[in-house]
Structures are given as C-alpha cells and as structure tokens.
PDB file of N, CA and C in Angstrom:
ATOM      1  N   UNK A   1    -107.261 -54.804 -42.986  1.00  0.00           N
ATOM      2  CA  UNK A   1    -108.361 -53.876 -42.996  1.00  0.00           C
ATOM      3  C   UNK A   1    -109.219 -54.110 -41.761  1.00  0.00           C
ATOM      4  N   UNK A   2    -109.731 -53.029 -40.942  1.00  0.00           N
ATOM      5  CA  UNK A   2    -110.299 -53.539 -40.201  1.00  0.00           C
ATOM      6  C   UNK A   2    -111.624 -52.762 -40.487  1.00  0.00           C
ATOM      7  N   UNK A   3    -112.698 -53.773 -39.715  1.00  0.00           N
ATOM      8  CA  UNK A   3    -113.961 -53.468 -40.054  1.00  0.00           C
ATOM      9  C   UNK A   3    -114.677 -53.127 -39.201  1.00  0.00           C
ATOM     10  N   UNK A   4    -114.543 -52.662 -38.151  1.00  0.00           N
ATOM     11  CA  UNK A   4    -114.821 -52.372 -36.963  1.00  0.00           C
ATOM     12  C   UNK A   4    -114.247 -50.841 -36.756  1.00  0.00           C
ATOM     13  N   UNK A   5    -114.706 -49.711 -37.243  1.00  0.00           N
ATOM     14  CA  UNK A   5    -114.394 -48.573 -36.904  1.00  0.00           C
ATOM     15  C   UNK A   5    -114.621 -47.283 -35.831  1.00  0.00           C
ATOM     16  N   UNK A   6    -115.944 -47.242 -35.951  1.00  0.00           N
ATOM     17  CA  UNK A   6    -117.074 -46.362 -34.807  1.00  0.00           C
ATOM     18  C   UNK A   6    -116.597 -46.682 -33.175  1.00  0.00           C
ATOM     19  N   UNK A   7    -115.976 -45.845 -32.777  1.00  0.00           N
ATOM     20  CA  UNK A   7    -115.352 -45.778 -31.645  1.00  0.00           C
ATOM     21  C   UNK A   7    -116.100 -46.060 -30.187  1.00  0.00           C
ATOM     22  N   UNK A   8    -117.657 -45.232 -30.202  1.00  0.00           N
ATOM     23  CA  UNK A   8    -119.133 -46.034 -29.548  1.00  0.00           C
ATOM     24  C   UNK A   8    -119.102 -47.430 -29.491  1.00  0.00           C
ATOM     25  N   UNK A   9    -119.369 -47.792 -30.818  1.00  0.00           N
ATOM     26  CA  UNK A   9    -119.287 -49.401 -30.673  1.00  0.00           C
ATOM     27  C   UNK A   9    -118.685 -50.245 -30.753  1.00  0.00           C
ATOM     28  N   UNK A  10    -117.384 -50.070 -30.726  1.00  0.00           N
ATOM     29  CA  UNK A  10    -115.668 -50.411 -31.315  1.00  0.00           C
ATOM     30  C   UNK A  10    -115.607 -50.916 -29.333  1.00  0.00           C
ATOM     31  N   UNK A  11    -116.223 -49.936 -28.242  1.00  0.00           N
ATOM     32  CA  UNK A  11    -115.820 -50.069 -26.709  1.00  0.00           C
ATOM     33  C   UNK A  11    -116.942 -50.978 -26.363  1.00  0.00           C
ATOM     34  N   UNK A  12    -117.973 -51.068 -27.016  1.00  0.00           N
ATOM     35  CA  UNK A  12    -119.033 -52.362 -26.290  1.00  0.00           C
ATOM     36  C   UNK A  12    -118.471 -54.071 -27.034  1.00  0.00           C
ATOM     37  N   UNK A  13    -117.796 -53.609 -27.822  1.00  0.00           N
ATOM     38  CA  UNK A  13    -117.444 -55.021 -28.423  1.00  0.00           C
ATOM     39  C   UNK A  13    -116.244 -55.992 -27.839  1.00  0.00           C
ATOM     40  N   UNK A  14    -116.185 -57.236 -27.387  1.00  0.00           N
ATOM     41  CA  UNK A  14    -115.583 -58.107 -26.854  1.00  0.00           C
ATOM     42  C   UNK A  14    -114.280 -58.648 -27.488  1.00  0.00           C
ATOM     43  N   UNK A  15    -114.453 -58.525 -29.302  1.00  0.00           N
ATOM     44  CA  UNK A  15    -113.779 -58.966 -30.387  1.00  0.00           C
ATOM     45  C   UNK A  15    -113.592 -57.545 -30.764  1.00  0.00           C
ATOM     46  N   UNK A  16    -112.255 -57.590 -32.215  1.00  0.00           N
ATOM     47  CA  UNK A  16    -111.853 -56.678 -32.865  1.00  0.00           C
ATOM     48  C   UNK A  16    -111.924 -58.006 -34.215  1.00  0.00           C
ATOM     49  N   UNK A  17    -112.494 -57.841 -35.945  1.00  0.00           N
ATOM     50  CA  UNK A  17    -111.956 -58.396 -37.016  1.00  0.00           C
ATOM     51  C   UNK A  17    -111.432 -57.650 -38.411  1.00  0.00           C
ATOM     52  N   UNK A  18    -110.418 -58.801 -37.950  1.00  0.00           N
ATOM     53  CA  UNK A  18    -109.331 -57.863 -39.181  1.00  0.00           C
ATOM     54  C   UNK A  18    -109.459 -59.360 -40.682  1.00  0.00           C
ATOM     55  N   UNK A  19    -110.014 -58.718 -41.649  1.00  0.00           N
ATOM     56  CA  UNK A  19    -110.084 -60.035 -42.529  1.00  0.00           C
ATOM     57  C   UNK A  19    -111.102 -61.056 -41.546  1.00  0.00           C
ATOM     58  N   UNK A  20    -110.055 -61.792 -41.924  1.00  0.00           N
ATOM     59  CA  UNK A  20    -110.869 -63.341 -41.008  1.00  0.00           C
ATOM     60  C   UNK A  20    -110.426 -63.127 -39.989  1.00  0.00           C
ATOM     61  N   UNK A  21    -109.532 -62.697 -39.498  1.00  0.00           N
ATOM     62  CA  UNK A  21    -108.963 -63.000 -37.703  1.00  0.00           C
ATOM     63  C   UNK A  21    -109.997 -62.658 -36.562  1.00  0.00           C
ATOM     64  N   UNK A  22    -110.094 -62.877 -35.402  1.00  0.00           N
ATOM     65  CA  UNK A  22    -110.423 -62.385 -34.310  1.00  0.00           C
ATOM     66  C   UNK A  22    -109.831 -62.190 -33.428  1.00  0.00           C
ATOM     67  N   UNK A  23    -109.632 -60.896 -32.666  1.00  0.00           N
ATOM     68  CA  UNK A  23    -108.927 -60.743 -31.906  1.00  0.00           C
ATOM     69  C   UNK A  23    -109.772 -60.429 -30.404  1.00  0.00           C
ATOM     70  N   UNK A  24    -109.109 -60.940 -29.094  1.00  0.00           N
ATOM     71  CA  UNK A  24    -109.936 -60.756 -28.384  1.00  0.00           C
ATOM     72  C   UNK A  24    -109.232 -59.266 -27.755  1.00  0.00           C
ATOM     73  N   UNK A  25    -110.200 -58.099 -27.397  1.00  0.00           N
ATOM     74  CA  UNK A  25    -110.154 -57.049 -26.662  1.00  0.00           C
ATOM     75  C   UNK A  25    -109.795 -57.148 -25.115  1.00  0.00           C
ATOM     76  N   UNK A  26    -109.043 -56.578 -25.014  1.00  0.00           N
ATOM     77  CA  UNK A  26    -108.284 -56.471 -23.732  1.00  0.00           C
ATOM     78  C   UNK A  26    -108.093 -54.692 -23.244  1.00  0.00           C
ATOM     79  N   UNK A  27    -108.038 -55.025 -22.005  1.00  0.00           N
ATOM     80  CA  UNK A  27    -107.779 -53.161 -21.012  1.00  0.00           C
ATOM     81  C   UNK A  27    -106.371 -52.746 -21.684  1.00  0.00           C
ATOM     82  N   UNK A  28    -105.328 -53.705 -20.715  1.00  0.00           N
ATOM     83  CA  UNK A  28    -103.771 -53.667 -21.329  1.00  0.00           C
ATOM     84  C   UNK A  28    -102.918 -55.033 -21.608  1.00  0.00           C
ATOM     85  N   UNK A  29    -101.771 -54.348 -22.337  1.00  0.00           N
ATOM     86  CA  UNK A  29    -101.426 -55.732 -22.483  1.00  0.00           C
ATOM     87  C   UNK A  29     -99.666 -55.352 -22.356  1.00  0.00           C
ATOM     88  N   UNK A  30     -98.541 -56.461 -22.336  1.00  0.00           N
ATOM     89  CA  UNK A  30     -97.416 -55.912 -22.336  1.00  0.00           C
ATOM     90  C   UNK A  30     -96.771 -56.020 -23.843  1.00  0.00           C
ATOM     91  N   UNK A  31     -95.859 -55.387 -24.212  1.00  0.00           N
ATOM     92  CA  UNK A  31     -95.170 -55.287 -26.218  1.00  0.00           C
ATOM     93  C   UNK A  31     -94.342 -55.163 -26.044  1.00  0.00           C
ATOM     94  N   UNK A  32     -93.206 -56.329 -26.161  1.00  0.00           N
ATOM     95  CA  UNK A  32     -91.854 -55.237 -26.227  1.00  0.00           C
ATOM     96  C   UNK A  32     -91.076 -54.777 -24.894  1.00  0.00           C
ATOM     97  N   UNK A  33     -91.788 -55.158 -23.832  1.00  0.00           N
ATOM     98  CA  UNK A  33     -91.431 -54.540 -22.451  1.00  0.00           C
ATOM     99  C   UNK A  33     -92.558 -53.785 -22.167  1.00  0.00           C
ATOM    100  N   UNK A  34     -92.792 -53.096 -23.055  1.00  0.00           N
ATOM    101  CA  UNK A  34     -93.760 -52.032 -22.501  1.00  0.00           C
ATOM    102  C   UNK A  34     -95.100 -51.894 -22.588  1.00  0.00           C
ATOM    103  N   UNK A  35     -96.237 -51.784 -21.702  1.00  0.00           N
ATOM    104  CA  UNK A  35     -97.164 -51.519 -21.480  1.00  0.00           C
ATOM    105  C   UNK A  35     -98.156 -50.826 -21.926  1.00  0.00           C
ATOM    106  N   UNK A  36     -99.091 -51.407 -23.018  1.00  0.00           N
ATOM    107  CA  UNK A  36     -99.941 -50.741 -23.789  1.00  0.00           C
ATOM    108  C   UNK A  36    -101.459 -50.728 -23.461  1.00  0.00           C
ATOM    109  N   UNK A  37    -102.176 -49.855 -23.453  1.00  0.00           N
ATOM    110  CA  UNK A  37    -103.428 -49.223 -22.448  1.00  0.00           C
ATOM    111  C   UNK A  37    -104.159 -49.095 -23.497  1.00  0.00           C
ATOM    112  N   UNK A  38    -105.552 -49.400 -23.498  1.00  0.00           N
ATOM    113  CA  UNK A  38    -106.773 -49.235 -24.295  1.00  0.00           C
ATOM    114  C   UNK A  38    -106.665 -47.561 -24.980  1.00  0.00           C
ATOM    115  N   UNK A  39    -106.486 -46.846 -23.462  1.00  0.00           N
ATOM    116  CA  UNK A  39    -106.244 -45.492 -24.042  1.00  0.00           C
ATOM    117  C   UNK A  39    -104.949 -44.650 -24.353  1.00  0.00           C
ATOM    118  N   UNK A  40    -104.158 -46.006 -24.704  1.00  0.00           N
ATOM    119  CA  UNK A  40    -102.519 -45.039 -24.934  1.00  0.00           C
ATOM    120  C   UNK A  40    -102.268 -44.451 -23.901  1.00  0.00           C
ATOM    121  N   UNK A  41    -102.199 -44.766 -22.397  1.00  0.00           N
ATOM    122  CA  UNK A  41    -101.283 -43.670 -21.804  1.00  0.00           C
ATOM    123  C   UNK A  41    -100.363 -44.153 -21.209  1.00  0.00           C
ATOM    124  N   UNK A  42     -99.065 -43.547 -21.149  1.00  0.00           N
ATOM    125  CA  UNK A  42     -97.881 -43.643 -21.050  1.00  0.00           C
ATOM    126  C   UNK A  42     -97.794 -43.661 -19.276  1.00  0.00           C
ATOM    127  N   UNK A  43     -98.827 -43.029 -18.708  1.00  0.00           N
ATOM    128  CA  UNK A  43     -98.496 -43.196 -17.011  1.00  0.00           C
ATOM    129  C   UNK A  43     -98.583 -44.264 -16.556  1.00  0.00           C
ATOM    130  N   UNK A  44     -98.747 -45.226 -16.769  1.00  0.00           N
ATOM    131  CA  UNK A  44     -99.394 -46.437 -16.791  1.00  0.00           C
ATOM    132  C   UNK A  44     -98.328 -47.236 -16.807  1.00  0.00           C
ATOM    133  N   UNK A  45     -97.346 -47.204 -17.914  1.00  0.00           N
ATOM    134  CA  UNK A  45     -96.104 -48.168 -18.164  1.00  0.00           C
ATOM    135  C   UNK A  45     -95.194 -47.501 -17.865  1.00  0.00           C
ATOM    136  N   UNK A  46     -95.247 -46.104 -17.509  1.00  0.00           N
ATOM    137  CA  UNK A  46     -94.215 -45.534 -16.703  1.00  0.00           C
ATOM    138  C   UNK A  46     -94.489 -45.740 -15.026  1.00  0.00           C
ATOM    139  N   UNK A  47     -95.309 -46.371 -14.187  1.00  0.00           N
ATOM    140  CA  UNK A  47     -95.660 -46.603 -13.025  1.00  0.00           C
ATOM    141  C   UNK A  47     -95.156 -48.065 -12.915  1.00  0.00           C
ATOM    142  N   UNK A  48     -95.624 -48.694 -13.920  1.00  0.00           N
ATOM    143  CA  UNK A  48     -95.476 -50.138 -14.058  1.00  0.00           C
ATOM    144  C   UNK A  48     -93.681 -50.501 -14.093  1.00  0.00           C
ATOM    145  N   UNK A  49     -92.981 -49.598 -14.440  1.00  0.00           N
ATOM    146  CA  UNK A  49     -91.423 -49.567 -14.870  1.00  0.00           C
ATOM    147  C   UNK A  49     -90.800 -49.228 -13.844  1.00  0.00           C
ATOM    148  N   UNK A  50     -91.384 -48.222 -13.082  1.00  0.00           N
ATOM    149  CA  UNK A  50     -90.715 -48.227 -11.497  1.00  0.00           C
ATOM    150  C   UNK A  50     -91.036 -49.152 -10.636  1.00  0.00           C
ATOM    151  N   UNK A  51     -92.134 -49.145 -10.720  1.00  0.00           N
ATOM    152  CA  UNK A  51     -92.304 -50.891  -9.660  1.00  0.00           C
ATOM    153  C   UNK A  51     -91.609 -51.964  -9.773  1.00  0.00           C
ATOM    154  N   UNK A  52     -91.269 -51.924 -10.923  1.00  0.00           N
ATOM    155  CA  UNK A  52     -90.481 -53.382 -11.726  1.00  0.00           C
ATOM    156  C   UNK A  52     -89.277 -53.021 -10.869  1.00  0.00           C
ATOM    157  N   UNK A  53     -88.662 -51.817 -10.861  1.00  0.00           N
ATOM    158  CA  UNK A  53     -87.173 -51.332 -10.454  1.00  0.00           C
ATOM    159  C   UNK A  53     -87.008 -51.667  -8.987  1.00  0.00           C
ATOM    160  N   UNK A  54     -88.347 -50.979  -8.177  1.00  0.00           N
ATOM    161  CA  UNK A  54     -88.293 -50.731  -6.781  1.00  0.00           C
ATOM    162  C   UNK A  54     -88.214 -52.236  -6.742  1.00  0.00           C
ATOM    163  N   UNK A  55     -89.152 -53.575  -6.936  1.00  0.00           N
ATOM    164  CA  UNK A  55     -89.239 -54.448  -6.499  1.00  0.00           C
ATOM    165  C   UNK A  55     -87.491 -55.399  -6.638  1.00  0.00           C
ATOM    166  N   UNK A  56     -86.661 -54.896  -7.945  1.00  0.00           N
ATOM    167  CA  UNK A  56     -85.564 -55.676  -8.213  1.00  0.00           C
ATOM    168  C   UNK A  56     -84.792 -55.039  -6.843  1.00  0.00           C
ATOM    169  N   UNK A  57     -84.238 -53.866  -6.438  1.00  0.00           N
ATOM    170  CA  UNK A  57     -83.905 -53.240  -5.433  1.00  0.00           C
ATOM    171  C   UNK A  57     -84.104 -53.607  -4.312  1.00  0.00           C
ATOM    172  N   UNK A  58     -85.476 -53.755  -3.858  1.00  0.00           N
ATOM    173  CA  UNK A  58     -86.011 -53.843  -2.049  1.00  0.00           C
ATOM    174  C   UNK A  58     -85.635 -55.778  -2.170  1.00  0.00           C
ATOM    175  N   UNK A  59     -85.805 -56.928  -3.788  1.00  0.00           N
ATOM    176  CA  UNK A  59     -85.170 -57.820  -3.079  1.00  0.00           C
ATOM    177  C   UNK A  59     -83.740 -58.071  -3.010  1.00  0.00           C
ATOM    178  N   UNK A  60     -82.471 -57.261  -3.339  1.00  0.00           N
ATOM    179  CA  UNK A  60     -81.426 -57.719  -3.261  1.00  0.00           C
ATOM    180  C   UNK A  60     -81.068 -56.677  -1.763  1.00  0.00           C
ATOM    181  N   UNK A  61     -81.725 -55.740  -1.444  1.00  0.00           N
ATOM    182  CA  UNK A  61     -81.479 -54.995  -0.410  1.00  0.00           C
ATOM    183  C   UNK A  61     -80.658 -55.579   0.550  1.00  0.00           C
ATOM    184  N   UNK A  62     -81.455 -57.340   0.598  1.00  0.00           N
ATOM    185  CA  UNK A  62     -80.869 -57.555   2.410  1.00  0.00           C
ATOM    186  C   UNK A  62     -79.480 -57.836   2.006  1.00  0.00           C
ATOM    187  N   UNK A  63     -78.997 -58.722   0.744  1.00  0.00           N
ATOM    188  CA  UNK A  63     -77.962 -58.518   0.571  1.00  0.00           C
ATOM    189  C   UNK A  63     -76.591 -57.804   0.395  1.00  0.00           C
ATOM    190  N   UNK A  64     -77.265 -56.457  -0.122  1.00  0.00           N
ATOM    191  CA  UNK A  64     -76.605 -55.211   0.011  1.00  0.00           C
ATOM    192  C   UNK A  64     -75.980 -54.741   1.573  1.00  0.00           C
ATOM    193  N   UNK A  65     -76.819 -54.972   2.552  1.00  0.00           N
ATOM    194  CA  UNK A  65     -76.705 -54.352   3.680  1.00  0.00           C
ATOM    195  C   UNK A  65     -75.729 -55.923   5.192  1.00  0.00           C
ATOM    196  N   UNK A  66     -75.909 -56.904   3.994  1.00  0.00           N
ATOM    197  CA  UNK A  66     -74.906 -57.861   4.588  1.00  0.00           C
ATOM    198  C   UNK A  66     -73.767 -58.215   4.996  1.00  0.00           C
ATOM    199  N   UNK A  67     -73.136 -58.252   6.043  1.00  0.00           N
ATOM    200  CA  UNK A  67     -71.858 -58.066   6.237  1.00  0.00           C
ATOM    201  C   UNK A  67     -71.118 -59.469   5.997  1.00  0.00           C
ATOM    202  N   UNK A  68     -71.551 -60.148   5.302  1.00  0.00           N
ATOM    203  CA  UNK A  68     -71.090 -61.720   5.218  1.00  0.00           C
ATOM    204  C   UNK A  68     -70.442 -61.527   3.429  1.00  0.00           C
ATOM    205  N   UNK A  69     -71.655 -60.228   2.742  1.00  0.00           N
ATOM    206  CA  UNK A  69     -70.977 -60.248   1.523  1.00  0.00           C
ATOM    207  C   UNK A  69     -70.098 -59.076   1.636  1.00  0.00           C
ATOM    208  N   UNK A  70     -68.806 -59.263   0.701  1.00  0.00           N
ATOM    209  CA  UNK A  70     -68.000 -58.152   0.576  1.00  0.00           C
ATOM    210  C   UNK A  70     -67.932 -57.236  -0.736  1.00  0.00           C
ATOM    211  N   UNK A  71     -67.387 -55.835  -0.222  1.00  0.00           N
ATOM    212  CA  UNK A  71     -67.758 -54.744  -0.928  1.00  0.00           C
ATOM    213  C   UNK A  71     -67.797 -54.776  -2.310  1.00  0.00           C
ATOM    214  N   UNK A  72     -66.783 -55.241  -2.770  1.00  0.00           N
ATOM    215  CA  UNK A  72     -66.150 -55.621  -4.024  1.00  0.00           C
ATOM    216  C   UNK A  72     -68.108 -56.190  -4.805  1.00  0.00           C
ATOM    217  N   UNK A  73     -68.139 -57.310  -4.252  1.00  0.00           N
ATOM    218  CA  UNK A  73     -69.098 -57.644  -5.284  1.00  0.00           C
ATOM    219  C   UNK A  73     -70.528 -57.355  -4.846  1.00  0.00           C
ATOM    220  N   UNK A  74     -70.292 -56.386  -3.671  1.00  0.00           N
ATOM    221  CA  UNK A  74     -71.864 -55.517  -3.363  1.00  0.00           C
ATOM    222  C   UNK A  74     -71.792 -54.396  -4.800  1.00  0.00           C
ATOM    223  N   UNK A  75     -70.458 -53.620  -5.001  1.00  0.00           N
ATOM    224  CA  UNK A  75     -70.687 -53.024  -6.295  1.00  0.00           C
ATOM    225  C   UNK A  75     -70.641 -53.851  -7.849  1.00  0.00           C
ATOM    226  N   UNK A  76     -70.542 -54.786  -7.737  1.00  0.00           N
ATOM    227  CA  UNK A  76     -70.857 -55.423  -8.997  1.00  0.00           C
ATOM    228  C   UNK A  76     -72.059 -55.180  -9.177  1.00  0.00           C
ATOM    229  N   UNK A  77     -72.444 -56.142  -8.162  1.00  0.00           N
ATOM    230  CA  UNK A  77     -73.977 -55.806  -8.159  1.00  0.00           C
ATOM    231  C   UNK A  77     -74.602 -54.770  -8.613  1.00  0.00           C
TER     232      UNK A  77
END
C-alpha cells in the first residue's frame, strides 16, 4: 500500500513509503535492461539502446577494418 499519493507532493518528496519500507526517489533507473524515467518515457531507453549499440560497433570497428584479421571470423563477429 502506498501512502504517499498526491502527485504535487509525491515530486517534492526525497522518499516514497510502502508499509514500513523506504524507498529512495530517483530521476531514472535501469530494470531488466531497460530504462525507467520518473515520467515513463520510452525516448529515453530507446536513445540509451542505440548508444549502447553504436558504442559496441565504433569499438570493434578497428578490428573489422584490419587486415591482420581474416574474413571468415570478421563475419563471425
């Protein structure tokens, strides 16, 4: 149950309590892989999911473009 409802004062508060627990309030956080936003939005962990991609990509690049490795296991890759 939570006891903290009123959406006004639900955003000035530092804590969220459920029962006894406390939870501390955060912007975003990651779940699962994916990227969850104070305000639910999906652009956010869909931006965050290409970056993840571009960055795995631009570092195996130099390897890709290496002539020391051969083709065979440039497409494994």
């Amino acid at each position: 149950m939570i006891n903290t409802r009123n959406k006004v004062r639900f955003r000035n508060e530092k804590h969220l309590q459920v029962y006894n627990y406390e939870f501390e309030r955060v912007g975003e956080f990651k779940y699962l892989g994916s990227l969850i936003t104070e305000n639910n939005d999906n652009n956010t962990d869909i931006k965050a999911r290409i970056m993840a991609g571009d960055r795995s990509y631009y570092s195996v690049l130099p390897l890709l473009r290496s002539k020391a490795v051969s083709r065979t296991t440039k497409i494994r890759m």
